[in-house]
N, C-alpha and C. Protein backbone atom coordinates (compact mmCIF):
# COMPACT_ATOMS: atom_id res chain seq x y z
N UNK A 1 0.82 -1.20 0.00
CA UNK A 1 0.00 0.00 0.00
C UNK A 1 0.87 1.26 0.00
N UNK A 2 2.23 1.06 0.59
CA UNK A 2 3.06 2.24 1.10
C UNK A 2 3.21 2.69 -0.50
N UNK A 3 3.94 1.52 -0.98
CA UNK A 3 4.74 1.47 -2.40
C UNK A 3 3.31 2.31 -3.32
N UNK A 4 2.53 1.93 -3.20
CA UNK A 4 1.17 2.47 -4.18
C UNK A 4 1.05 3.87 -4.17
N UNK A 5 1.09 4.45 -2.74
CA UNK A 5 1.06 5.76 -2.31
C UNK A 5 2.16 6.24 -3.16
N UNK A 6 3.37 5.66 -2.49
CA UNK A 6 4.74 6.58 -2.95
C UNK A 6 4.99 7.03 -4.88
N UNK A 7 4.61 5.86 -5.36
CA UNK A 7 4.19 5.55 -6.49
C UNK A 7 3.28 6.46 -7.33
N UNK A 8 2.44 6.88 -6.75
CA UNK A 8 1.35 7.50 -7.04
C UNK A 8 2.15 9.37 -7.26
N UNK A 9 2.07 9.30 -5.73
CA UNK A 9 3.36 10.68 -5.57
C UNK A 9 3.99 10.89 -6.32
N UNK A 10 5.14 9.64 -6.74
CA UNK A 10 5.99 10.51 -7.79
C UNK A 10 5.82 10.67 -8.73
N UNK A 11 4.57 10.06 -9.30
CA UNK A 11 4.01 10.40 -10.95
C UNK A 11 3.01 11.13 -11.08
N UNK A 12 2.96 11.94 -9.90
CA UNK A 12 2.04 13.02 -9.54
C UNK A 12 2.99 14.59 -9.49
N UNK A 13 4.09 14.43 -9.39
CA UNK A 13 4.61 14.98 -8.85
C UNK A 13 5.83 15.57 -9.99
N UNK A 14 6.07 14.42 -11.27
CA UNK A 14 6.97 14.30 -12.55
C UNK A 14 5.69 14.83 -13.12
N UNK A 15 4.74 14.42 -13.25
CA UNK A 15 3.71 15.18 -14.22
C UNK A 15 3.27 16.29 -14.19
N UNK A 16 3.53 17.38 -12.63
CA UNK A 16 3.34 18.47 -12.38
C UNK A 16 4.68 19.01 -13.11
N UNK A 17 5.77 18.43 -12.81
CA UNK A 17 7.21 18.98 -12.97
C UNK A 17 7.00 19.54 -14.55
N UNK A 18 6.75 18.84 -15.32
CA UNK A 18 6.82 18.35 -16.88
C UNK A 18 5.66 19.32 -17.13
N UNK A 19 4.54 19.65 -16.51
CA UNK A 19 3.45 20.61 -17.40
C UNK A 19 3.69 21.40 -16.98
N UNK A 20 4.25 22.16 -15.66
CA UNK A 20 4.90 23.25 -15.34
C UNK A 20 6.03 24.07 -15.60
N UNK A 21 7.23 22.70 -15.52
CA UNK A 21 8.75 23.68 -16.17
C UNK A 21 8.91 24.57 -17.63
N UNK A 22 9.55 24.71 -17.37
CA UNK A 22 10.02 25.65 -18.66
C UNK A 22 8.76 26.66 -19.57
N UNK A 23 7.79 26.18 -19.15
CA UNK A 23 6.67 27.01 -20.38
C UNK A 23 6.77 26.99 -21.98
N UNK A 24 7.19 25.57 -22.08
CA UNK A 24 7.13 25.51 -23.27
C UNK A 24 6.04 24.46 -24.32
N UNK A 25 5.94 24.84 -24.83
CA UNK A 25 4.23 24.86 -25.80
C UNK A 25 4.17 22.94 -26.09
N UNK A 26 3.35 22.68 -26.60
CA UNK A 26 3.12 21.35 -27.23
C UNK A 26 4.43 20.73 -28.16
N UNK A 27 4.48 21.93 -29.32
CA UNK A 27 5.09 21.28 -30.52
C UNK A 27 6.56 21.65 -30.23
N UNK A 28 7.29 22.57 -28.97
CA UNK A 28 8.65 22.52 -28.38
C UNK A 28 8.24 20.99 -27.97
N UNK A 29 7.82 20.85 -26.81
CA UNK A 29 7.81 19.60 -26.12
C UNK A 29 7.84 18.42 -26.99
N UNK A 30 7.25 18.08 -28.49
CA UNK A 30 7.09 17.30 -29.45
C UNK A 30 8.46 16.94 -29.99
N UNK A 31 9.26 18.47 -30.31
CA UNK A 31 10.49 18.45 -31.31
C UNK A 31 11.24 17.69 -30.14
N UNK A 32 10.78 18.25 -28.84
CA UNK A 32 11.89 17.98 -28.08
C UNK A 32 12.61 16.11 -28.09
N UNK A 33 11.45 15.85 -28.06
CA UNK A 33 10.43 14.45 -27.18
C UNK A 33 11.67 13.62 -28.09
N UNK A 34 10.79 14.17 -30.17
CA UNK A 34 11.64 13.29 -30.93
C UNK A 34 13.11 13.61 -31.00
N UNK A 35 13.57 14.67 -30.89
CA UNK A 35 15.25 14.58 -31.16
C UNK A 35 15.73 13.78 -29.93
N UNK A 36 15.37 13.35 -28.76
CA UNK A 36 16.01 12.51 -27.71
C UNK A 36 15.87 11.15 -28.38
N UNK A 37 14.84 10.95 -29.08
CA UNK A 37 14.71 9.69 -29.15
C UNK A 37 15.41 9.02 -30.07
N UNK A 38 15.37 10.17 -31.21
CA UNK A 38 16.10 9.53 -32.52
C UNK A 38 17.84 9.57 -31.86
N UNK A 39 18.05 10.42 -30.71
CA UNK A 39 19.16 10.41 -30.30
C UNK A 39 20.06 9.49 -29.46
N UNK A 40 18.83 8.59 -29.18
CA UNK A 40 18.86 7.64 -28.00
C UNK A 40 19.15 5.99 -29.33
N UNK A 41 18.13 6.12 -30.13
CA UNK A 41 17.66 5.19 -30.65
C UNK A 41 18.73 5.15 -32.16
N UNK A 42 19.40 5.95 -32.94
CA UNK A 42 20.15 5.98 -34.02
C UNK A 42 21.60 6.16 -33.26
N UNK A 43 21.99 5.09 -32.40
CA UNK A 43 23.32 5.37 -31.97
C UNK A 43 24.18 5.00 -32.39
N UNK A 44 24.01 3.91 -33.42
CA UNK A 44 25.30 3.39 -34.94
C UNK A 44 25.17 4.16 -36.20
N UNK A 45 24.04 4.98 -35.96
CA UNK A 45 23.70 6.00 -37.35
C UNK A 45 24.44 7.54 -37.71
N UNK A 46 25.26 7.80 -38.52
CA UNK A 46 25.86 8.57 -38.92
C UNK A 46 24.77 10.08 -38.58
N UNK A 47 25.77 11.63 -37.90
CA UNK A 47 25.33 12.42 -37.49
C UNK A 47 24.28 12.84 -38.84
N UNK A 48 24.40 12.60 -40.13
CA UNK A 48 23.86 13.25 -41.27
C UNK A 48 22.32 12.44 -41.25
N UNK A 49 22.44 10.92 -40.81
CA UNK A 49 21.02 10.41 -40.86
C UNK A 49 20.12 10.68 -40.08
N UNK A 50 20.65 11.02 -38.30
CA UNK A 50 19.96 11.60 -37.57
C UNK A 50 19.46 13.15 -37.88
N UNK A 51 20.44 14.00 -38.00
CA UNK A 51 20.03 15.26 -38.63
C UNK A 51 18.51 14.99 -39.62
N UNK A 52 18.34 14.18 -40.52
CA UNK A 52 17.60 14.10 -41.91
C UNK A 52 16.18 13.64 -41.22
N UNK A 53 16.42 12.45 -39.71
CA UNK A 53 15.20 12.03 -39.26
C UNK A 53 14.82 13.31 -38.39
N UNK A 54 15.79 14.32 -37.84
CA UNK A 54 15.21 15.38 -37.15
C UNK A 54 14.33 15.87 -37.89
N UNK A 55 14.70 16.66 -39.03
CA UNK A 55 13.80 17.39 -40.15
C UNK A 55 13.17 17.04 -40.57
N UNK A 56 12.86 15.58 -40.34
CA UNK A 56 11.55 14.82 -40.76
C UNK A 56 10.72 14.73 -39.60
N UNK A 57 10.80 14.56 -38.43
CA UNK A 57 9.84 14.89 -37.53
C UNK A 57 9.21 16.40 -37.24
N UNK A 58 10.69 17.41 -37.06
CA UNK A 58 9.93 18.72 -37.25
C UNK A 58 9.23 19.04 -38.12
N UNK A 59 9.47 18.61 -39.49
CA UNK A 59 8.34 18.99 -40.51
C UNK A 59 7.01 17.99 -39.97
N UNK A 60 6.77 17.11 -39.94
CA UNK A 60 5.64 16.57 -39.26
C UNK A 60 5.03 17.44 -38.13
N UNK A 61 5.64 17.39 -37.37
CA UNK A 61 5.15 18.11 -35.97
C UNK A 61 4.44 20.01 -36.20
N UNK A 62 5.30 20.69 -37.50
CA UNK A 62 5.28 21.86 -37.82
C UNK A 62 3.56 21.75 -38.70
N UNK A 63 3.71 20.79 -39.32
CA UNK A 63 2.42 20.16 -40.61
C UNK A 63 1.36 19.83 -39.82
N UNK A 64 1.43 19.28 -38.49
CA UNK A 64 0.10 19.11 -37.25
C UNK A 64 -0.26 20.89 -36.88
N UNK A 65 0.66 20.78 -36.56
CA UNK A 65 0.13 22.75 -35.45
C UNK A 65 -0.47 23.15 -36.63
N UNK A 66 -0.02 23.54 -38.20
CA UNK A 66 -0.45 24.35 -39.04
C UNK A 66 -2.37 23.79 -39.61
N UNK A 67 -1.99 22.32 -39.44
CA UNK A 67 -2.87 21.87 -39.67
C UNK A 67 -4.64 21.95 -38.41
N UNK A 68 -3.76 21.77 -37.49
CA UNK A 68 -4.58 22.02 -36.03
C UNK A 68 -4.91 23.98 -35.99
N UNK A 69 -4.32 24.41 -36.54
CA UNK A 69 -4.33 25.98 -36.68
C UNK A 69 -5.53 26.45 -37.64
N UNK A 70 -5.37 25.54 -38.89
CA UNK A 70 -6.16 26.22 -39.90
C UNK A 70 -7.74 25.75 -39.51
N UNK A 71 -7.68 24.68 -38.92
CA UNK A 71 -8.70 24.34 -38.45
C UNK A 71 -9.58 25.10 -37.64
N UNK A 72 -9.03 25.15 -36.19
CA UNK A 72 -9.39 26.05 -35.20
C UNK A 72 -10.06 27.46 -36.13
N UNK A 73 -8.94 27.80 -36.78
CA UNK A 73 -9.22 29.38 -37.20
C UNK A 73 -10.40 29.65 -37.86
N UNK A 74 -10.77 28.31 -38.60
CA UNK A 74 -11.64 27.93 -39.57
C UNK A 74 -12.85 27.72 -38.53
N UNK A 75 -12.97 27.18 -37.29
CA UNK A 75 -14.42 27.19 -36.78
C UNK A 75 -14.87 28.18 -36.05
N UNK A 76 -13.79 29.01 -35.88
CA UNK A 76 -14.10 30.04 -35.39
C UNK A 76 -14.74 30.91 -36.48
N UNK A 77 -13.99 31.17 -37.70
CA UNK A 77 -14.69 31.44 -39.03
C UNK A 77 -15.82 31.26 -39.59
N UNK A 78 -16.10 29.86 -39.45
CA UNK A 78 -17.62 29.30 -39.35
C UNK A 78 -18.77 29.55 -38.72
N UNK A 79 -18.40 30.23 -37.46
CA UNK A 79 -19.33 30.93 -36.37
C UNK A 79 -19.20 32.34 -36.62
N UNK A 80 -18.46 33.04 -36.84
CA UNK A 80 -18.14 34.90 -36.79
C UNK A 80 -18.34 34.93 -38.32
N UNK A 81 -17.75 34.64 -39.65
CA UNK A 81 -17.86 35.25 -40.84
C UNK A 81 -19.15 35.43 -41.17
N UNK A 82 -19.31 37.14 -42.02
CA UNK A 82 -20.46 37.28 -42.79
C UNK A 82 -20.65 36.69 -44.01
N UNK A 83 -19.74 36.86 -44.72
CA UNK A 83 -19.65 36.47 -46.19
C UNK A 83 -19.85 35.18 -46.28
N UNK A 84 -20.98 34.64 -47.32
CA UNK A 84 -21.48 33.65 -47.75
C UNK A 84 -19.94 32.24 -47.71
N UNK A 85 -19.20 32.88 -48.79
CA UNK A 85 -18.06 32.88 -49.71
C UNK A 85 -17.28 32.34 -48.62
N UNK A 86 -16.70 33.12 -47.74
CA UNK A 86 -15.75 33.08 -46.74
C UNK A 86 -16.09 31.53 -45.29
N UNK A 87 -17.52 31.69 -45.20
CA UNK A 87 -17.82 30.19 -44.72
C UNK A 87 -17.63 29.13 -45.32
N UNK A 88 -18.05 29.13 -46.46
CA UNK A 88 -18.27 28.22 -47.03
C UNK A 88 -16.28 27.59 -47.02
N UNK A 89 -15.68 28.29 -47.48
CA UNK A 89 -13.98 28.07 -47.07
C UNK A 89 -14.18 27.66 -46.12
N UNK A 90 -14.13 28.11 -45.06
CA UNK A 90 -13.65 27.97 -43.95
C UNK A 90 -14.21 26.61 -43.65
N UNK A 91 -15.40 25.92 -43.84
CA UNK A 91 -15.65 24.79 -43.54
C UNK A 91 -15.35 23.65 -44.74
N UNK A 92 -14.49 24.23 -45.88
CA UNK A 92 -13.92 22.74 -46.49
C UNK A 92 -12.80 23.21 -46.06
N UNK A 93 -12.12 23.72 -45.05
CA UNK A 93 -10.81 23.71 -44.67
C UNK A 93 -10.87 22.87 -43.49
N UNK A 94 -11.62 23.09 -43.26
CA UNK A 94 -11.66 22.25 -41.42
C UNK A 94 -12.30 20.83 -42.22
N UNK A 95 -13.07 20.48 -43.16
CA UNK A 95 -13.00 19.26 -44.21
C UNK A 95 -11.54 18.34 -44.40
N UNK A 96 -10.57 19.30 -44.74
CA UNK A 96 -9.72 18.83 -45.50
C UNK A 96 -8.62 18.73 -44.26
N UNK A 97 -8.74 19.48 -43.27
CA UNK A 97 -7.51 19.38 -42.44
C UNK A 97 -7.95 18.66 -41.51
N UNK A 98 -8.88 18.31 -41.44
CA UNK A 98 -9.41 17.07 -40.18
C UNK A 98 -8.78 15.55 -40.78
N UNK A 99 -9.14 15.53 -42.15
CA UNK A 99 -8.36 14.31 -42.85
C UNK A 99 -7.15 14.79 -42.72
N UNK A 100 -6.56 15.44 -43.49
CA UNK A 100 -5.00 15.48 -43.20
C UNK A 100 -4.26 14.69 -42.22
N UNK A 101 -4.85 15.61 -41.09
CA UNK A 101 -4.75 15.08 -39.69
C UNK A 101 -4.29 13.71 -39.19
N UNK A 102 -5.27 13.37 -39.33
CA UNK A 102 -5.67 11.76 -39.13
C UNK A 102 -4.87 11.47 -39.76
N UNK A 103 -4.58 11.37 -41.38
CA UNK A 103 -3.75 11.00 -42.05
C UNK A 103 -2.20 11.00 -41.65
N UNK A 104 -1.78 12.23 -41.11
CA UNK A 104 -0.41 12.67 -40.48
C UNK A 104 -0.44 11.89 -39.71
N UNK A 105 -1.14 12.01 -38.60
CA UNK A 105 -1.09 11.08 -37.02
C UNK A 105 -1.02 9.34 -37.55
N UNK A 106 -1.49 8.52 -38.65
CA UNK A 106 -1.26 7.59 -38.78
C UNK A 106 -0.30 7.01 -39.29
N UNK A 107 0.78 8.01 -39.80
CA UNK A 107 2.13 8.04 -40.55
C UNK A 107 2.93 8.26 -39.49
N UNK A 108 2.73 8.92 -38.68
CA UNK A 108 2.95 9.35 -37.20
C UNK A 108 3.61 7.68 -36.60
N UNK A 109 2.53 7.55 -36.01
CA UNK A 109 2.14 6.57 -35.78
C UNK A 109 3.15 4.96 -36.29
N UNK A 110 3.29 4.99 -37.43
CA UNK A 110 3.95 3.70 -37.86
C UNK A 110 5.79 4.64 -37.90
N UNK A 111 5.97 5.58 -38.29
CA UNK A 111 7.43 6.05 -37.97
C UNK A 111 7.88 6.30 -36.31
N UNK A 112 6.65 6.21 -35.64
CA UNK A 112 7.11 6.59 -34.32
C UNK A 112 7.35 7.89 -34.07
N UNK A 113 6.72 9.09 -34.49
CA UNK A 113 6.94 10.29 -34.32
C UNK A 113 6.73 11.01 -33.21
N UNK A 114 6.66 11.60 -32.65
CA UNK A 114 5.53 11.93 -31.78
C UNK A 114 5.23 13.60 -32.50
N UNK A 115 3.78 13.54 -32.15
CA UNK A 115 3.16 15.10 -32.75
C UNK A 115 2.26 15.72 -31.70
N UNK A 116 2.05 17.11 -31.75
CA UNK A 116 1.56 17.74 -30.90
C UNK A 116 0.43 17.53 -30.40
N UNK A 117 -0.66 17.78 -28.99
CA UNK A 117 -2.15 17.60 -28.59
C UNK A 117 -2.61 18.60 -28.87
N UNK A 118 -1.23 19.85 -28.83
CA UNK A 118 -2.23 21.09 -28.70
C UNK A 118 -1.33 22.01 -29.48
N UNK A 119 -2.37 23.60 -29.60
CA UNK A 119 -1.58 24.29 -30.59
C UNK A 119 -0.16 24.88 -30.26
N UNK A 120 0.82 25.71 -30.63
CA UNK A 120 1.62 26.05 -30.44
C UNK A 120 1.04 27.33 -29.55
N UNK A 121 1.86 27.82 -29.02
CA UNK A 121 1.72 29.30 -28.35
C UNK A 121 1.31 30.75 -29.32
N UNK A 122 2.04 30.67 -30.31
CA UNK A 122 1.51 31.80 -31.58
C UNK A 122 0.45 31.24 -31.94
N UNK A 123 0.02 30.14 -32.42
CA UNK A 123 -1.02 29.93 -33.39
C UNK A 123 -2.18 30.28 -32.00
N UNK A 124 -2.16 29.78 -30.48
CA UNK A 124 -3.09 30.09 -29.81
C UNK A 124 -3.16 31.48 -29.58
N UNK A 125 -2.21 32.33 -29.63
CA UNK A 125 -2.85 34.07 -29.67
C UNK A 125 -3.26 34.20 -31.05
N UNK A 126 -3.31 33.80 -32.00
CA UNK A 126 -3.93 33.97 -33.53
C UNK A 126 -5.72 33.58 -33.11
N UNK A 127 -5.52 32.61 -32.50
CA UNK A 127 -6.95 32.02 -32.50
C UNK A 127 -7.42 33.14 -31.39
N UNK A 128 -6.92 33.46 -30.24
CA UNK A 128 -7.60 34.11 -29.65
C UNK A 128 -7.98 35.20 -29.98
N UNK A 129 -6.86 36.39 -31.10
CA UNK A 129 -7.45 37.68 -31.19
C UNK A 129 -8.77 37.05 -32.32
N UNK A 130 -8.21 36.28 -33.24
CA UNK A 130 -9.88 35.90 -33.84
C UNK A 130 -10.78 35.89 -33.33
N UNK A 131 -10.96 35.31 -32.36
CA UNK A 131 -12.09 34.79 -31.62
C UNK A 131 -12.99 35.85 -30.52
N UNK A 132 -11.77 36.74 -30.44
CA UNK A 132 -12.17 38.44 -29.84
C UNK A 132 -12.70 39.00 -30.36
N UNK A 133 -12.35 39.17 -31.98
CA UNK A 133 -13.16 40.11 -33.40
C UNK A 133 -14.60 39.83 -33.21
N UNK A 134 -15.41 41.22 -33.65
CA UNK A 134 -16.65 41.05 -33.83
C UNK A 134 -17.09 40.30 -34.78
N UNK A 135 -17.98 39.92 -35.73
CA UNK A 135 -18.26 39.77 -37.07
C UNK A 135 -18.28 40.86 -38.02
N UNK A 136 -18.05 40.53 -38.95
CA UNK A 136 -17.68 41.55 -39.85
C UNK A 136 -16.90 41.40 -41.00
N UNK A 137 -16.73 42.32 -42.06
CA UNK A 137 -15.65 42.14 -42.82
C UNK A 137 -14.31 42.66 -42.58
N UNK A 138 -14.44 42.81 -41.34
CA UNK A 138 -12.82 42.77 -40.84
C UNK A 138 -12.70 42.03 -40.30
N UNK A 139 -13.43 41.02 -40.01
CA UNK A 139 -13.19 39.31 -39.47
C UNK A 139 -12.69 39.20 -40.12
N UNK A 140 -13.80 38.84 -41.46
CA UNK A 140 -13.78 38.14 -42.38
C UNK A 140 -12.22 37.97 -43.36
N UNK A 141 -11.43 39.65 -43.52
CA UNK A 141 -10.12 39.72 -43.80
C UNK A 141 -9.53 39.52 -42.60
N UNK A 142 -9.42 39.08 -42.00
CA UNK A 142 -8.45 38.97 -40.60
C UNK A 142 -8.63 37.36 -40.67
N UNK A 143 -9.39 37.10 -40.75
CA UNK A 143 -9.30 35.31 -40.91
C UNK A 143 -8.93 34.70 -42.04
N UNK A 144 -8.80 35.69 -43.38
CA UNK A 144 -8.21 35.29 -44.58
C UNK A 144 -6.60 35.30 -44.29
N UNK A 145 -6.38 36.57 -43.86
CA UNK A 145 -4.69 36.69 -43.06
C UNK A 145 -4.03 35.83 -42.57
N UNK A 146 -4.87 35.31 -41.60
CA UNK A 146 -3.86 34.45 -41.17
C UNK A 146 -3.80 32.81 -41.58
N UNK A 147 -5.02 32.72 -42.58
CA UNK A 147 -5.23 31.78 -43.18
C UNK A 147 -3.98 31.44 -44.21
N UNK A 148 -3.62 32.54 -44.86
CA UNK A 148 -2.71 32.93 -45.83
C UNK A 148 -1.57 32.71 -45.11
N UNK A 149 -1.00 33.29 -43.95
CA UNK A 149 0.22 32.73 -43.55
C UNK A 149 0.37 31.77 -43.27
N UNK A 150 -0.65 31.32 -41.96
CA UNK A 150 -0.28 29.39 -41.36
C UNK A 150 -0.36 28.90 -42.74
N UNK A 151 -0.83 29.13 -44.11
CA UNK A 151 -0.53 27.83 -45.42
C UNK A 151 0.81 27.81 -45.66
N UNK A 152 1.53 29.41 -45.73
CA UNK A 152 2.52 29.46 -45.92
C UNK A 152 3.14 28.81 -45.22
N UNK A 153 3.42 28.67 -43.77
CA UNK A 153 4.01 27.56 -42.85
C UNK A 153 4.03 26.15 -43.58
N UNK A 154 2.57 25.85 -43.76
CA UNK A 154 2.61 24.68 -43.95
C UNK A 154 3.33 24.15 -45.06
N UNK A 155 3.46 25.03 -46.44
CA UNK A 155 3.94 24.84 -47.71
C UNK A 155 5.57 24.79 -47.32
N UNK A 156 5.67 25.58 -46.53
CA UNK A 156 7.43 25.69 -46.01
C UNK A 156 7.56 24.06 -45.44
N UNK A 157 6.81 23.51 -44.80
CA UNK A 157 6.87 22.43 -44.14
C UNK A 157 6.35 20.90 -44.76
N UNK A 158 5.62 21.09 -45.60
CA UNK A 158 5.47 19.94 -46.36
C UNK A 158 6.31 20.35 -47.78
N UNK A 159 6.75 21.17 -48.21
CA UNK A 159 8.17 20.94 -49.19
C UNK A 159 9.26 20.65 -48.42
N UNK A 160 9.64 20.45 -47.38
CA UNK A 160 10.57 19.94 -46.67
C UNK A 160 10.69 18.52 -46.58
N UNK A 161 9.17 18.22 -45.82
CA UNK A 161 9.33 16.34 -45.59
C UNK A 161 8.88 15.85 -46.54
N UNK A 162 9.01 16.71 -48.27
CA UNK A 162 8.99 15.97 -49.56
C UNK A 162 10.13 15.56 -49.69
N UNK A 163 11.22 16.54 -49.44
CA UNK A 163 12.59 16.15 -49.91
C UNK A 163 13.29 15.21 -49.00
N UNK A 164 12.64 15.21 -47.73
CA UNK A 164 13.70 14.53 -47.07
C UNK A 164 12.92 13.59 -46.50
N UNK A 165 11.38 13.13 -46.85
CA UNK A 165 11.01 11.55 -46.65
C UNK A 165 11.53 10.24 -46.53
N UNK A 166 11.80 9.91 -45.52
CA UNK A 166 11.97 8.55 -46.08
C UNK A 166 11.43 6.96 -46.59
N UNK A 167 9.89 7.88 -47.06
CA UNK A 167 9.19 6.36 -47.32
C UNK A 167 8.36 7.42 -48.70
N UNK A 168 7.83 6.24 -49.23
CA UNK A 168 6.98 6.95 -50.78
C UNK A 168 5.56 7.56 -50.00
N UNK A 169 4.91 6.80 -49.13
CA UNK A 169 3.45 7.25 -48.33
C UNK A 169 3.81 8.50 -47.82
N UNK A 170 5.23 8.84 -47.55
CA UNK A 170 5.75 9.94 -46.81
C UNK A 170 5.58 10.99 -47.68
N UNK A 171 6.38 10.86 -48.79
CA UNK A 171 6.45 12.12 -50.13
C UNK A 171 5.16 12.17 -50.27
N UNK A 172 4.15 11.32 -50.71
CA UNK A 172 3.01 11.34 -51.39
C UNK A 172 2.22 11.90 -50.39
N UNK A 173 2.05 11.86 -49.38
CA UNK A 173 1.34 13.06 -48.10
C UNK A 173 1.82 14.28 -48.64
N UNK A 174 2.99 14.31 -48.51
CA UNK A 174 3.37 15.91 -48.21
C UNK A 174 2.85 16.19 -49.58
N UNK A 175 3.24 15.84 -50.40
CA UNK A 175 2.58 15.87 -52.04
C UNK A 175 1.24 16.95 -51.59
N UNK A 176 0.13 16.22 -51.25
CA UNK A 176 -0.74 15.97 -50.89
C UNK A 176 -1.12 17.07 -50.32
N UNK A 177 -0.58 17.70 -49.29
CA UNK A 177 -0.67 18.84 -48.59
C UNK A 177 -0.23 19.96 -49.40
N UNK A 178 0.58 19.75 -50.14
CA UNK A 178 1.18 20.54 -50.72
C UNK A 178 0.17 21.31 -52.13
N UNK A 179 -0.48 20.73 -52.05
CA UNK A 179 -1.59 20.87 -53.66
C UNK A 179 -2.96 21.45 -52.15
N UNK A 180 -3.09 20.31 -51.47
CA UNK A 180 -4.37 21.27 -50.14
C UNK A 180 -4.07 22.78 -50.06
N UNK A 181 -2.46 22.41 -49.71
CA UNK A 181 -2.52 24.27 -48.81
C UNK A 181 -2.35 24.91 -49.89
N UNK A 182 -1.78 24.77 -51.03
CA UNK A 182 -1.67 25.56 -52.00
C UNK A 182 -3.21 26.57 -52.57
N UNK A 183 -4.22 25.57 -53.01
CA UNK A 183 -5.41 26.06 -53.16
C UNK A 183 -6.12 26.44 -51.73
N UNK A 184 -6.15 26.47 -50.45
CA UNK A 184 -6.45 27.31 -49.73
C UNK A 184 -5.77 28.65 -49.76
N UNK A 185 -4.54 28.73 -49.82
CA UNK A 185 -4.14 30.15 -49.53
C UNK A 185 -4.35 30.72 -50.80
N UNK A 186 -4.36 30.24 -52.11
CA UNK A 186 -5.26 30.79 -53.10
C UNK A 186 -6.62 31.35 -53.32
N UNK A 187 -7.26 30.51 -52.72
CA UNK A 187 -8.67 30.59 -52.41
C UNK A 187 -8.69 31.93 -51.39
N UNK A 188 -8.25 32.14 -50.34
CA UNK A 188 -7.81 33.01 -49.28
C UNK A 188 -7.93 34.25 -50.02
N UNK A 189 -6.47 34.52 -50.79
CA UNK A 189 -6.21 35.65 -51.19
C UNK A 189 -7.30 36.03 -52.28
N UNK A 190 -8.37 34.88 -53.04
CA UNK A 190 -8.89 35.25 -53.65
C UNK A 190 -9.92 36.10 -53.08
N UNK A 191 -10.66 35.12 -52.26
CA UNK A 191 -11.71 35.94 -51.51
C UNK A 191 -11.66 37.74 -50.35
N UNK A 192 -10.19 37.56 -50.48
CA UNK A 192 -9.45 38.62 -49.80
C UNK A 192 -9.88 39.99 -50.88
N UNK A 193 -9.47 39.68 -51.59
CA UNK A 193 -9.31 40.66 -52.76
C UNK A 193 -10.69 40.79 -53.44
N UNK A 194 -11.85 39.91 -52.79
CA UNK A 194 -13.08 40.43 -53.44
C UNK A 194 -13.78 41.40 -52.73
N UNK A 195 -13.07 41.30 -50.96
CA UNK A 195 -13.53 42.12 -50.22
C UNK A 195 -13.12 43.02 -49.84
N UNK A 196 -11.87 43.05 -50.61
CA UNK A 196 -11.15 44.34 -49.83
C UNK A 196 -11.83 46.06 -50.49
C-alpha cells in the first residue's frame, strides 16, 4: 500500500514537474520528445542520418500545429464570418484538415513520431485575437490573413518532408498537402481581394 502511495506521488509529482517547467508549448515539447529519441535510438547511425530524421519529424510536428491551426481558425470562421463565400472556405478547410490530420497522425504513428495535442503558443494568440473580433468584414479579412500565412508555414513544411522523406506514403502526403494548402491560400487571397 506504502509502495502504491509513494508511487502514485511521484508520478504526480513528474507530471506536475513536466506541465509546469520551462513554459514551453506542445510542438517545443514534441520536437523535443523526438530529437532525444532519434538520439537515443540511431546510436550506430551517422550524425547526417539523424540530422535528416530530425527534419523529418519537425516537418511533421510543424504540418500538425499548421494543420490544427487552420482548423481552429476555420471554426471560429464558421461561427463569426459574414460572407457567404468566406464560410463556405472555412468549412472545407476544417473538411480537408481534419483528414490530413488523421492522415499525419497515422504516418505518425507507424514512424514513431511523436506530434503535438495542442496548438503552439503563436497559433493560440492567432486564434484568440480571432475569436475576440466582432463579425464583420474585418473578421472576415483577418481570418483570410492568417489563413494565408499558417498555409505558408505549412507549404514551407510539407516541401521539406517531400525532400527529405523517407518512405513513398511519406512524399506522397506531403505531395498531398502541398496541392491542399496551395489552393487554400489561393482561395484566401482570392476571396481577400473580393472584399477588400
Amino acid at each position: 500500500m506504502k509502495i502504491n502511495q509513494l508511487t502514485t506521488s511521484f508520478l504526480l509529482a513528474l507530471t506536475l514537474f513536466y506541465s509546469c517547467s520551462s513554459g514551453t508549448d506542445s510542438t517545443e515539447n514534441a520536437n523535443k520528445a523526438n530529437e532525444e529519441r532519434i538520439d537515443k535510438q540511431a546510436v550506430a547511425a551517422s550524425s547526417d542520418a539523424k540530422d535528416e530524421a530530425k527534419n523529418v519529424s519537425k516537418s511533421m510536428v510543424e504540418l500538425t500545429n499548421t494543420s490544427m491551426t487552420e482548423y481552429e481558425l476555420s471554426k471560429v470562421a464558421l461561427q463569426k464570418a459574414t460572407n457567404p463565400e468566406v464560410r463556405s472556405f472555412a468549412q472545407q478547410a476544417m473538411n480537408d484538415h481534419q483528414q490530413d490530420e488523421r492522415t499525419l497522425r497515422a504516418i505518425a504513428k507507424q514512424m514513431n513520431v511523436i506530434l503535438p495535442t495542442e496548438l503552439s503558443g503563436k497559433s493560440k494568440g492567432s486564434i484568440g485575437k480571432l475569436s475576440d473580433m466582432k463579425a464583420g468584414t474585418e473578421f472576415d479579412l483577418q481570418y483570410l490573413d492568417y489563413m494565408t500565412n499558417v498555409n505558408d508555414d505549412a507549404l514551407d513544411a510539407a516541401d521539406e518532408l517531400e525532400d527529405s522523406a523517407p518512405a513513398d506514403n511519406v512524399k506522397s502526403f506531403a505531395k498531398k498537402i502541398t496541392e491542399d494548402d496551395k489552393k487554400h491560400k489561393d482561395r484566401a487571397k482570392q476571396l481577400k481581394n473580393a472584399l477588400d
